[in-house]
Structures are given as structure tokens and as C-alpha cells.
Protein backbone atom coordinates (compact mmCIF):
# COMPACT_ATOMS: atom_id res chain seq x y z
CA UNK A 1 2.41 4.35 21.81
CA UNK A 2 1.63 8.36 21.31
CA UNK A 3 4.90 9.42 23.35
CA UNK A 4 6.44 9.62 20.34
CA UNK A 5 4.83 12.30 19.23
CA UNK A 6 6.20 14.28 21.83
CA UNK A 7 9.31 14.22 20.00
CA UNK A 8 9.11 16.98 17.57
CA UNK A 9 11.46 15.46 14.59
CA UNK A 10 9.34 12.12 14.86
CA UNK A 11 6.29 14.65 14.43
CA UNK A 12 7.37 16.11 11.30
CA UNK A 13 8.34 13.04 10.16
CA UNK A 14 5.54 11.43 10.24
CA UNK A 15 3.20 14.51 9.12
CA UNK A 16 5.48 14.34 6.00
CA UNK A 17 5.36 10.52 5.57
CA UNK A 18 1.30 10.40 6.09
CA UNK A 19 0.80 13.35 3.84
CA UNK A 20 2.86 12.03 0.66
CA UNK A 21 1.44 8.55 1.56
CA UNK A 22 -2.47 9.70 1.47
CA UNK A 23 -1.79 11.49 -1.62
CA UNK A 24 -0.19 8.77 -3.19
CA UNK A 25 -3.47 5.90 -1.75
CA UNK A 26 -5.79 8.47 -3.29
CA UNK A 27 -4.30 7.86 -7.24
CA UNK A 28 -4.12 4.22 -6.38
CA UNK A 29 -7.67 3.59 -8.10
CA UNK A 30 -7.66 6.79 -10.00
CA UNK A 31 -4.72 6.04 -12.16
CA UNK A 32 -5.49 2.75 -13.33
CA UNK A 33 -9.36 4.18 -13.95
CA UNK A 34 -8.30 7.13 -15.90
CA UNK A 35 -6.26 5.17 -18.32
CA UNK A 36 -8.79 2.26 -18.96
CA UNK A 37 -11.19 5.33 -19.53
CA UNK A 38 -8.58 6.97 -22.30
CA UNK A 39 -7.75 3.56 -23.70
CA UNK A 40 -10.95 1.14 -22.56
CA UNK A 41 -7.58 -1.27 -22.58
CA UNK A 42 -7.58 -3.52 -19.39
CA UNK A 43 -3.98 -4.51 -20.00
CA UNK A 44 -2.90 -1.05 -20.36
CA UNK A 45 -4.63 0.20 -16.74
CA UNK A 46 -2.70 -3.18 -15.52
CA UNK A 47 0.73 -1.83 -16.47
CA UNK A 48 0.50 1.11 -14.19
CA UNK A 49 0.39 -1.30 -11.73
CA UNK A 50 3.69 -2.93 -13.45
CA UNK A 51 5.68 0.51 -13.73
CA UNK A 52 5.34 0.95 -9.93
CA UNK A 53 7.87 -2.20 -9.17
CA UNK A 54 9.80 -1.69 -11.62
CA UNK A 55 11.97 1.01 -9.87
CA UNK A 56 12.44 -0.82 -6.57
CA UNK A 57 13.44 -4.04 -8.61
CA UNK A 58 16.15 -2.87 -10.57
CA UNK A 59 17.55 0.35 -8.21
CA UNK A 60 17.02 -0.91 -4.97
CA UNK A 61 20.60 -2.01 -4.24
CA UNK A 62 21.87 1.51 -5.84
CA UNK A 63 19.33 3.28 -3.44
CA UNK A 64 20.66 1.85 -0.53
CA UNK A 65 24.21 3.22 -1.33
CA UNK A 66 23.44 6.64 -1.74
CA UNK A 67 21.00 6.58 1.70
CA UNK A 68 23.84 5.12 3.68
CA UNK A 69 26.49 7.98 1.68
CA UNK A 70 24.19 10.79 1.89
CA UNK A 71 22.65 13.25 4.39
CA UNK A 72 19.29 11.07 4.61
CA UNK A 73 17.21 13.90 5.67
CA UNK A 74 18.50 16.10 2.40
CA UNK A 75 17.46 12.20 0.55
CA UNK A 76 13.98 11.93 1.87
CA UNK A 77 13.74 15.97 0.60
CA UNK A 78 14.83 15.37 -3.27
CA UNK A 79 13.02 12.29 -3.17
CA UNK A 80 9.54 14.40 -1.97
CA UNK A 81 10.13 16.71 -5.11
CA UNK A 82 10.96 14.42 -7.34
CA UNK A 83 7.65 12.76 -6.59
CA UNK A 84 5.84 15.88 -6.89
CA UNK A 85 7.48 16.77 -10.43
CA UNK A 86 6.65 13.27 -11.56
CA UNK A 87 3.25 13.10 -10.50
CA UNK A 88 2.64 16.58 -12.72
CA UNK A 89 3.66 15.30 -15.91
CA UNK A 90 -0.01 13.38 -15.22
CA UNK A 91 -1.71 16.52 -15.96
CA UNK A 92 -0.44 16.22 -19.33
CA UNK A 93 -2.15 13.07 -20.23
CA UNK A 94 -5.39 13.83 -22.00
CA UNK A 95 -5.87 11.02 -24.76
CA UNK A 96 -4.27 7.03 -25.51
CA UNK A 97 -1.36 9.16 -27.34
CA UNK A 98 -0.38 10.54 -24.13
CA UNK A 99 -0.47 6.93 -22.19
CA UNK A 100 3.45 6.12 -22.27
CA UNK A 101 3.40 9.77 -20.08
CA UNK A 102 1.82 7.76 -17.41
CA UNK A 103 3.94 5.00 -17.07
CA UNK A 104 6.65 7.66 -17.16
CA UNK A 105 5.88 9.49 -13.87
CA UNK A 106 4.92 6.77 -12.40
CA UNK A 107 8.23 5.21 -13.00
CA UNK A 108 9.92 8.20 -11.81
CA UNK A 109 7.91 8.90 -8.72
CA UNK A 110 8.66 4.85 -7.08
CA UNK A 111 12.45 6.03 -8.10
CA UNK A 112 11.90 8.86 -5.33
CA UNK A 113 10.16 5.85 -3.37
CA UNK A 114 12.72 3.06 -3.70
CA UNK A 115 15.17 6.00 -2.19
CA UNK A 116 12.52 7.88 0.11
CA UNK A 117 11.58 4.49 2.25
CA UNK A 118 14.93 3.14 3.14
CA UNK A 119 16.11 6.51 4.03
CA UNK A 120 13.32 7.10 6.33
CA UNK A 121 13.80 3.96 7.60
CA UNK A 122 17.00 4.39 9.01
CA UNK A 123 16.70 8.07 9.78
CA UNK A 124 14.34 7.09 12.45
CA UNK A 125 16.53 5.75 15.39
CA UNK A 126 18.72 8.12 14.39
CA UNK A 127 15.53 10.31 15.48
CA UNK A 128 14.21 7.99 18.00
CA UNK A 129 16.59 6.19 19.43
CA UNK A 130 16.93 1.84 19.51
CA UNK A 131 14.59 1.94 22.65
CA UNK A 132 10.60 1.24 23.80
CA UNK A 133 10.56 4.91 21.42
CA UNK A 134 11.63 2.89 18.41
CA UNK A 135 8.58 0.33 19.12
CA UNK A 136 5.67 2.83 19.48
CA UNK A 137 6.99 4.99 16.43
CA UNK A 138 6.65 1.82 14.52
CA UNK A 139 3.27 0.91 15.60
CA UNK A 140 2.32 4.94 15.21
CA UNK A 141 3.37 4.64 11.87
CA UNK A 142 1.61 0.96 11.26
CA UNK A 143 -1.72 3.06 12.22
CA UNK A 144 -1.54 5.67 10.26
CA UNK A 145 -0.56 3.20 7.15
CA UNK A 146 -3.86 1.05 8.16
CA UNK A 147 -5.61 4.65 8.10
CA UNK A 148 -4.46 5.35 4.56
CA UNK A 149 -5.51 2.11 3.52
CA UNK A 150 -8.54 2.24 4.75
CA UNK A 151 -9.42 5.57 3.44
CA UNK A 152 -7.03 6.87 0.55
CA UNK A 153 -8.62 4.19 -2.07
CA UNK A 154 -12.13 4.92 -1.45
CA UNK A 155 -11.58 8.57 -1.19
CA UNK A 156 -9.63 8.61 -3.97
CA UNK A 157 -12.49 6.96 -5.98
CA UNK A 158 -15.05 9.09 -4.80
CA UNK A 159 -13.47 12.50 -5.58
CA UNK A 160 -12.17 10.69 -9.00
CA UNK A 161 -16.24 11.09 -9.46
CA UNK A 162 -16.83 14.27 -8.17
CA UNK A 163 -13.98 16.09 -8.90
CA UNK A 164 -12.16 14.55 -11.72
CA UNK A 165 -8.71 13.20 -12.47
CA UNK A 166 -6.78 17.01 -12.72
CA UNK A 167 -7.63 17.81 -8.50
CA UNK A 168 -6.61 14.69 -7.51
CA UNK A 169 -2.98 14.80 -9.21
CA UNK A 170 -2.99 18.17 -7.41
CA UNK A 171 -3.97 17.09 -4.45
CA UNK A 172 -1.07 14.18 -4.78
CA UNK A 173 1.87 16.75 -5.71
CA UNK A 174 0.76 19.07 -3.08
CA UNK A 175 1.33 16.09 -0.56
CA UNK A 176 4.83 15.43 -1.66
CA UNK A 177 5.65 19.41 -0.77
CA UNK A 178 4.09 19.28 2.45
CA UNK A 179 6.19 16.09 3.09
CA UNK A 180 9.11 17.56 1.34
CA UNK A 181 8.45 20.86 4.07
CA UNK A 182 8.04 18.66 6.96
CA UNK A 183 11.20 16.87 6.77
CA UNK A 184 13.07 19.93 6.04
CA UNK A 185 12.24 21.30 9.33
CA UNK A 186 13.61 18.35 11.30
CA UNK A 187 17.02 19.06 12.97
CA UNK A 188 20.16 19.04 10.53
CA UNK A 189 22.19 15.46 11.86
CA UNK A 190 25.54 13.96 10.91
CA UNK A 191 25.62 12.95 8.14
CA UNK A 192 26.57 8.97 7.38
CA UNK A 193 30.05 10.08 5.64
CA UNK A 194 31.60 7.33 4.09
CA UNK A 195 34.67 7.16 2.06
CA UNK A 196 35.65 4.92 -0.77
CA UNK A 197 33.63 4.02 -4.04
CA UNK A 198 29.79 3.07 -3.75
CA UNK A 199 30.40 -0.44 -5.64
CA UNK A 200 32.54 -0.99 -2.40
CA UNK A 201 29.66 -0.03 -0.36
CA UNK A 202 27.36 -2.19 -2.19
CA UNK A 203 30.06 -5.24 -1.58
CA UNK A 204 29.89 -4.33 1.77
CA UNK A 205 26.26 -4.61 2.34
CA UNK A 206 25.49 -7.92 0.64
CA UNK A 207 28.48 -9.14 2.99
CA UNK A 208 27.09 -8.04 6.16
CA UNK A 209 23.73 -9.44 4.60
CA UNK A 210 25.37 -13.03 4.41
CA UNK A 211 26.73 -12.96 8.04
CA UNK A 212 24.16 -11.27 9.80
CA UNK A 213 21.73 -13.81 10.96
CA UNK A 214 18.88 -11.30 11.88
CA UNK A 215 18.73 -9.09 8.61
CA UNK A 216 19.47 -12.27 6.93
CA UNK A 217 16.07 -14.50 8.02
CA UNK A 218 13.85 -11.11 7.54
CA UNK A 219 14.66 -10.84 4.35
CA UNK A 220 14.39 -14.01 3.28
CA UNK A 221 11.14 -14.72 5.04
CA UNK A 222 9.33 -11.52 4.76
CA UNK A 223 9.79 -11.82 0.95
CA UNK A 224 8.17 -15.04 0.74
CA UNK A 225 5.49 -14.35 2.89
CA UNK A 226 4.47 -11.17 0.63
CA UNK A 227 4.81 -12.95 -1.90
CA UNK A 228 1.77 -15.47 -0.80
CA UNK A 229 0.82 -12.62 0.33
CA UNK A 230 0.23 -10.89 -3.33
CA UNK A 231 -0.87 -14.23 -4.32
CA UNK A 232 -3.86 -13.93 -2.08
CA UNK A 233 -4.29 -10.45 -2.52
CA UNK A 234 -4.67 -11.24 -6.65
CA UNK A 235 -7.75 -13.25 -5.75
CA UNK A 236 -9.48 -11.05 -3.63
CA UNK A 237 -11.22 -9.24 -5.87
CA UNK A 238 -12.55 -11.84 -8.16
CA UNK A 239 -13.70 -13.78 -5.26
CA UNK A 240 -15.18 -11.00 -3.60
CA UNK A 241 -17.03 -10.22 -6.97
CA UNK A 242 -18.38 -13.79 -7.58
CA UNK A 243 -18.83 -15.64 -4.15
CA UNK A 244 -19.83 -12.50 -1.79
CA UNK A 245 -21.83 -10.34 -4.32
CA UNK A 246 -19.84 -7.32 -6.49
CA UNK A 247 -17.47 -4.46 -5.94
CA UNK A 248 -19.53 -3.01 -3.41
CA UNK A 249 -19.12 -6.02 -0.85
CA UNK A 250 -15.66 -6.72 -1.96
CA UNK A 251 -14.97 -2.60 -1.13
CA UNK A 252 -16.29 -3.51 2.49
CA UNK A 253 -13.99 -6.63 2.93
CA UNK A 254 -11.07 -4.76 1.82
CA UNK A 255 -12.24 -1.91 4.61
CA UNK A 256 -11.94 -5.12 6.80
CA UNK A 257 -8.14 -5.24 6.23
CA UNK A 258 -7.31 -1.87 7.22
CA UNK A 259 -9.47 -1.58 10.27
CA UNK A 260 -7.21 -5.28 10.97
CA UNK A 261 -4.07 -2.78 10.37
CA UNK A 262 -5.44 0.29 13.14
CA UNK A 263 -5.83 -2.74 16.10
CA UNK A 264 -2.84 -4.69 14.97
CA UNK A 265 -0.69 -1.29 15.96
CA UNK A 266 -0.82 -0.91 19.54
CA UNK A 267 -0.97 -4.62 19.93
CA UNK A 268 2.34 -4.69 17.77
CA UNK A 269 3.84 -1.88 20.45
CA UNK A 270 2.65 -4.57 23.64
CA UNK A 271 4.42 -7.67 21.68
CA UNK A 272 7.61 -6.36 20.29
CA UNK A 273 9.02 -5.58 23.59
CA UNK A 274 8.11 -8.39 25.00
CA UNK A 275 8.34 -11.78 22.58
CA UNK A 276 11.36 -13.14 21.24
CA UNK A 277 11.43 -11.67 17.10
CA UNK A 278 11.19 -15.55 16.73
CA UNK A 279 7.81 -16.08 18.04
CA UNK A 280 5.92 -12.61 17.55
CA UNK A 281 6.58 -13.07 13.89
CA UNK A 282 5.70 -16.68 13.73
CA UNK A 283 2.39 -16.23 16.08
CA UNK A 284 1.66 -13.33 13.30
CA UNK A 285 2.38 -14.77 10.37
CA UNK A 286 0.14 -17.98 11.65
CA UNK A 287 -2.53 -15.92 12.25
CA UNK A 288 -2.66 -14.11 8.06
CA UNK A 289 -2.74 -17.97 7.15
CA UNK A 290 -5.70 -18.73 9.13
CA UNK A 291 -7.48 -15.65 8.41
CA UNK A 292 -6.90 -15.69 4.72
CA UNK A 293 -8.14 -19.42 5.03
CA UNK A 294 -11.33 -18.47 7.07
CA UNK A 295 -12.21 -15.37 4.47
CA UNK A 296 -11.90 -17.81 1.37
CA UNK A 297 -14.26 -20.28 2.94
CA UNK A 298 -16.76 -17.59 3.96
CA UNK A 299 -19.58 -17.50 1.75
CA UNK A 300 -21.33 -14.54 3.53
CA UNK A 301 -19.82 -10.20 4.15
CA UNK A 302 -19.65 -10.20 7.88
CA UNK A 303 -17.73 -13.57 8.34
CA UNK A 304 -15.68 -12.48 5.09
CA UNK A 305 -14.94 -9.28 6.86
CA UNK A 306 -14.04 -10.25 10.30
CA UNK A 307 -11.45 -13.05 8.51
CA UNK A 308 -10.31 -9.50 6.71
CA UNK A 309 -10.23 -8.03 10.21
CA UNK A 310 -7.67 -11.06 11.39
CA UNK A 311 -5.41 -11.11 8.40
CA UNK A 312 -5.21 -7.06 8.59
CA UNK A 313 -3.84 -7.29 12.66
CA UNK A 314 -1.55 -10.27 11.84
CA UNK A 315 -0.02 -8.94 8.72
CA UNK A 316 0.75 -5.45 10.81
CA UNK A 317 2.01 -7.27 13.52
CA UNK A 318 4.28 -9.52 11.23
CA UNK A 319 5.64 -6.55 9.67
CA UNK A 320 5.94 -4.01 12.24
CA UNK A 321 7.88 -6.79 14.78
CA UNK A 322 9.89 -7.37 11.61
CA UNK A 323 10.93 -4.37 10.68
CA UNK A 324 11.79 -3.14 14.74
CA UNK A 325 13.82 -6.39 14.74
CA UNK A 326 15.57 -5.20 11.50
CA UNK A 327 16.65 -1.40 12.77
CA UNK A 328 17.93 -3.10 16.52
CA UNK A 329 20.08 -5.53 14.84
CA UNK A 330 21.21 -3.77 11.83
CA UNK A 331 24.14 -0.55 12.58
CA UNK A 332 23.16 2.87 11.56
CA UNK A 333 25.67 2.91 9.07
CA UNK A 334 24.55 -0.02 7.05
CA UNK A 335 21.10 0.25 7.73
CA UNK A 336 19.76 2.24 4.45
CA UNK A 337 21.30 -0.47 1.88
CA UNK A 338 20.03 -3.57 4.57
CA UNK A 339 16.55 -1.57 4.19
CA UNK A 340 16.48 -0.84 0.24
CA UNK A 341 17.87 -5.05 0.04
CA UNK A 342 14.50 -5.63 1.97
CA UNK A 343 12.23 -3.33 -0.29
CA UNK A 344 13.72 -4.94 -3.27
CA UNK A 345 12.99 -8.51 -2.41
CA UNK A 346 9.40 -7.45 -1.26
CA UNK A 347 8.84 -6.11 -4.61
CA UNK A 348 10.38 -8.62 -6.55
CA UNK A 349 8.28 -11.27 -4.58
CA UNK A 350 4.94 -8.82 -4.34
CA UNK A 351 5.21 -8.96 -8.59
CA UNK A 352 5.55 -12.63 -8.94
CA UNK A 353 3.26 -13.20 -6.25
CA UNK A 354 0.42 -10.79 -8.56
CA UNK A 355 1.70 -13.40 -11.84
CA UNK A 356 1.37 -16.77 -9.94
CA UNK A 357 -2.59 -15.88 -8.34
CA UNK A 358 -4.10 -16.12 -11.90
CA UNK A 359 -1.86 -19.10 -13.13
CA UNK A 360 -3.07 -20.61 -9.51
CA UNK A 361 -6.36 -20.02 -9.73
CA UNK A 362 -6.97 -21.53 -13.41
CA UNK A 363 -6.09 -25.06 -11.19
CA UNK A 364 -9.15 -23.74 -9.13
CA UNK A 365 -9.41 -21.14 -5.91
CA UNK A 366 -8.94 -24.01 -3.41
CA UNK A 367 -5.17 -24.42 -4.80
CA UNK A 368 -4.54 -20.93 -5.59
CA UNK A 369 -5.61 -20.17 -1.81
CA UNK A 370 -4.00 -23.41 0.44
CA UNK A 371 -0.66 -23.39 -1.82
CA UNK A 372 -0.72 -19.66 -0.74
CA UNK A 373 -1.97 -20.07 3.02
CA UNK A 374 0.63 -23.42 3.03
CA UNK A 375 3.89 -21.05 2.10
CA UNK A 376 3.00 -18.58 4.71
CA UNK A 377 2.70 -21.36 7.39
CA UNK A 378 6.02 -22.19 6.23
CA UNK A 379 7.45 -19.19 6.80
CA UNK A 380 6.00 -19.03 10.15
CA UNK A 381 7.76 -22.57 11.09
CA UNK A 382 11.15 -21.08 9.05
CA UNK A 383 11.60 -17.67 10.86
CA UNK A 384 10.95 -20.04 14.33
CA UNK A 385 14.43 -21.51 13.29
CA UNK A 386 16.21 -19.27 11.44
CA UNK A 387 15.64 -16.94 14.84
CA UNK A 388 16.58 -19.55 17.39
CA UNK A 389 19.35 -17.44 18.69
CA UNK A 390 17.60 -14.29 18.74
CA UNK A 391 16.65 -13.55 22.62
CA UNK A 392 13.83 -11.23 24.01
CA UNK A 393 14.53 -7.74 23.19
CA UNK A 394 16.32 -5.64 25.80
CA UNK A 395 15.59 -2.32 24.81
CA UNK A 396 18.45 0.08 24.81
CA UNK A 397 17.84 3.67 26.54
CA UNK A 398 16.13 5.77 24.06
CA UNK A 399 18.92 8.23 22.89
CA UNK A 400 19.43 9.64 19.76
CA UNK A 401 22.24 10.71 18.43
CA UNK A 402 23.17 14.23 18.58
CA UNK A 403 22.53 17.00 15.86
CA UNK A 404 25.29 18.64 14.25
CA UNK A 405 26.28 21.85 16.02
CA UNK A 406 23.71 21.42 18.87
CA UNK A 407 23.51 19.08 22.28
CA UNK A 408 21.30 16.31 22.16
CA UNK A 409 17.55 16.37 22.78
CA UNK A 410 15.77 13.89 24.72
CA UNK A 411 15.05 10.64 22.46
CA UNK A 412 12.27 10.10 20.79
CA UNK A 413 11.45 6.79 18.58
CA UNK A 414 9.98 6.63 14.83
């Protein structure tokens, strides 16, 4: 899984993608605190939460133009600085007057996002190669996500305490320049290059979204599933607060899911290589319905946690197979708007998904959580048929393709 890292673009790659991403994790409880400590206003700490999807939801389709029309590693770049001018209009924000500044840079920093991801996304075969490469840079880059998550929050919350709000926006837009540096330094490639108007490229993509049968099932199931998946994730909390004892217990559960995400990666780089898309993704998304089950029926932290444990490696595995599925069937030159289709439909469903949990749950938790666990199980039976046709992977030679003005360098997979 580590070879990877031998590549040197992949390297800088992914020091710039875990650097903006752990500055980002460490404002994820910060934000939200600071502005219910301005306002005392639980609704208006709940709209950061709200400005963050908005982006992706109504640019994602425009995003995916400009990644597959522009040099993606000059994209990723002015997405990085965006972010990091964004992020410093939150030093500005002293009192409830200055609230609507919030929602403002966060706004503009997921517009760098909605851009950054799909980019990055299909820069890396470019990097990498289609190959076993491809597999372990996903799973490298599935740890270091379960990393973040398991340590960005908390972090975040403890130097929120120690340190204040000011250092940690700091600390965020330095991490978007170190990304921003990172990816710079990777080798200068071809750029895409297309010709003609970007409304044709955007007809384009939806049409090779309706007969591709691959790209096509992902999106459709992957969108569902997350959003059960927010559903679930809506309830956490409050469960973890009344049934296994307060924030403190709830904060170790949560730990649960990420150490879930650090075993699910090299497990994900065995699987993917070996199981048809098909079956790794159903087997996956199985297990997140049984461990979400098991951790709403615990009534004690350690079984809680080891349920958390289970839905964390499952939910890695169903979204790392997923998404190495995605880049082998999808061509380079259509990959960026396939990708920003996908990160649209996982927000849209990740936002109604956060709605339905508390209509659910006034019902009561056992409907909120089995209508939940019962849609993912359905997606697991769905993506079973919907990938009939789709054989085990055959891995091309890893061999990406060559810089501008230089020969090629011996592949390397994100």
C-alpha cells in the first residue's frame, strides 16, 4: 500500500491534500462553537453547517467543466488560495454583527472544494497510473482521511480551549498554502485541452453519465447510501448523549469510527484488486448496516464502540472500492465532471439525509435507525445488480502519462 509513496508527485499530493484537510477537521467544531458563543443561537452555529453544501449543490456540474478544460494541477492551486483567503475573512468576525462574514468564507472556501476534489480526483491516474498503484494510493489516502477524522475534531476542540479561535484560523490558512506549495511542485502535465463551449461539455458529461453503466450505478447508489448514511450520523450524537452517558462517551464512539477508517484502508487495497466492484461494495455496504444496527442497540461504550469500529472499515471500504471502480471505468478526459456529478449528489443526499434524522426520530429511534439501516441494505442488493456485468478488475500496467516537455517517469498510483 506505501509504494506509492515512492512516487514523488503522489507524495506531494498527498502532503498537500492531508495538510489542507487537517486544517480544515480542526475548524470543524471550532466554527460552529465560536458562533453559538457570539450569538448563544443554536440555529445560527447550525447554518455553518448549511453554507458548507451549499457550494457543491448548486456548482458542482460547473466545477466539473472547468477541471476537465483546465490544467488540473494549476485548479487544485487557485482552489488552495482561494481557501486560504476565505478562511481569513474569519479573523474578522468578532461580534453577532459580523456573523453573515462566516457564512461568507465558508461559502467561498467549499467553492475552492467543490473544484479542488474532483480535480484531484482525476489528476491522480494521471499521476499514478489505472494499475495495483491506483488501489494503494486510494487506500493511502482512505488512511490518512480516517487519521484526520480521528484527530482534527478533537484537536481542533482542544486548542479552540487553549489557544482560542484567531490560531486556529491561522493554523487552517497556513494549511491551504502548504497544500497550495505542494501541488505546485508536482511535474507540469498536459493539460485536458478541449475545444468548444463548456455548456457542450456539460451536455457531454450527463450523456456519458446515462450510458455508462459503471459511473452510472456509483452515483446513484453511493448517494443513497450517504444519504442513510447522514441520517444515522444525525442521531449519533443525541443517542450517544442520552443512552451511553454525555459528550464525553459519545467523543469516544465517534474515535471508534475513524480507527474503523485506518483498518478499513489496507483491507480496501487487498479487496479492490481482487472482488468484482459488484460484491466488494455490496459485502461493504452490508457490513455499515449491521454495524450501525449493532451500535444503536448497544446500551454500553465498548460494544457501542467496536459497532463504531465496524461501520468505520465498511464505510472506507464501500467508498474507496467505489471510487477506484469510478477512475478505471471513467476516461481521463471526462473524469473531473463524472467526479464533481458524484460530489454533488453526495451532498445533495448528505443534506437531506441531516433533515430526514430529526423528522425520523420524532416517530422514535427504532424507525429513524432500521428505515436508515433498511435503505443501505438496499443499496447493497441494488449495486449487486446494477454491476452484474462488471468483471474482476484486471489491473492495467501502472503508467502514467507523460509530462509535458519531459519522458515519462515510472508510474506511481494516487
Amino acid at each position: 500500500m506505501l509504494d506509492v509513496l515512492r512516487v514523488k508527485d503522489f507524495r506531494l499530493l498527498w502532503v498537500g491534500r492531508a495538510a489542507s484537510q487537517l486544517g480544515t477537521w480542526l475548524l470543524v467544531v471550532a466554527v460552529p462553537a465560536h458562533v453559538l458563543e457570539l450569538t448563544g443561537s443554536v440555529v445560527a452555529a447550525g447554518f455553518t453547517m448549511a453554507a458548507e453544501f451549499l457550494a457543491p449543490l448548486l456548482l458542482g456540474p460547473v466545477a466539473g467543466v472547468v477541471v476537465d478544460r483546465w490544467d488540473r494541477r494549476r485548479v487544485m492551486v487557485c482552489a488552495d488560495l482561494l481557501g486560504a483567503v476565505a478562511i481569513s475573512a474569519l479573523l474578522f468576525v468578532d461580534g453577532p454583527d459580523d456573523i453573515w462574514l462566516v457564512y461568507v468564507a465558508l461559502l467561498v472556501e467549499s467553492v475552492g472544494t467543490v473544484v479542488f476534489r474532483p480535480a484531484a480526483q482525476a489528476h491522480t491516474p494521471v499521476v499514478v497510473g489505472t494499475g495495483r498503484l491506483l488501489t494503494g494510493a486510494n487506500a493511502v489516502n482512505a488512511a490518512t482521511d480516517g487519521t484526520v477524522r480521528l484527530l482534527g475534531a478533537p484537536l481542533g476542540g482542544v486548542l479552540l480551549v487553549l489557544a482560542g479561535f484567531t490560531p486556529l484560523v491561522w493554523l487552517d490558512v497556513v494549511s491551504y498554502l502548504i497544500s497550495a506549495v505542494a501541488i505546485a511542485a508536482t511535474a507540469r502535465r498536459a493539460a485536458p485541452g478541449r475545444s468548444g463551449s463548456g455548456l457542450a461539455d456539460l451536455r457531454e458529461g450527463w450523456a456519458f453519465l446515462r450510458r455508462a453503466p459503471v459511473p452510472r450505478a456509483l452515483l446513484l447508489v453511493i448517494s443513497v447510501f450517504l444519504g442513510a448514511n447522514a441520517v444515522l450520523g444525525s442521531l449519533l450524537v443525541p443517542f450517544g448523549v442520552r443512552v451511553l452517558g454525555g459528550p464525553g462517551e459519545t467523543g469516544v464512539v465517534l474515535s471508534g469510527l475513524g480507527v474503523g477508517f485506518l483498518l478499513g484502508a489496507p483491507i480496501t487495497r487487498v479487496l479492490t484488486d481482487r472482488l468484482r466492484p459488484g460484491y466488494l461494495i455490496s459485502g461493504a455496504l452490508t457490513g455499515v448496516a449491521v454495524g450501525f444496527g449493532l451500535l444503536f442497540a448497544s446500551t454500553s461504550v465498548p460494544y457501542a464502540v467496536a459497532a463504531a469500529v465496524l461501520v468505520g472499515l465498511a464505510g472506507s471500504t464501500t467508498l474507496g472500492g467505489a471510487q477506484t471502480a469510478l477512475q478505471r471505468s471513467t476516461p481521463n478526459a471526462v473524469l473531473g465532471r463524472v467526479g464533481a456529478a458524484m460530489y454533488t449528489g453526495e451532498a445533495g443526499a448528505s443534506l437531506a439525509g441531516a433533515l430526514a434524522g430529526p423528522v425520523l426520530l420524532k416517530f422514535s429511534l427504532a424507525v429513524a435507525v432500521w428505515s436508515a439501516c433498511g435503505l443501505t441494505l438496499l443499496c447493497a442488493a441494488l449495486v449487486l445488480v446494477l454491476l452484474r456485468g462488471a468483471g474482476r478488475p484486471a489491473p492495467p500496467p501502472d503508467a502514467p502519462g507523460p509530462r509535458r516537455g519531459s519522458a515519462p517517469e515510472p508510474s506511481a498510483e494516487r
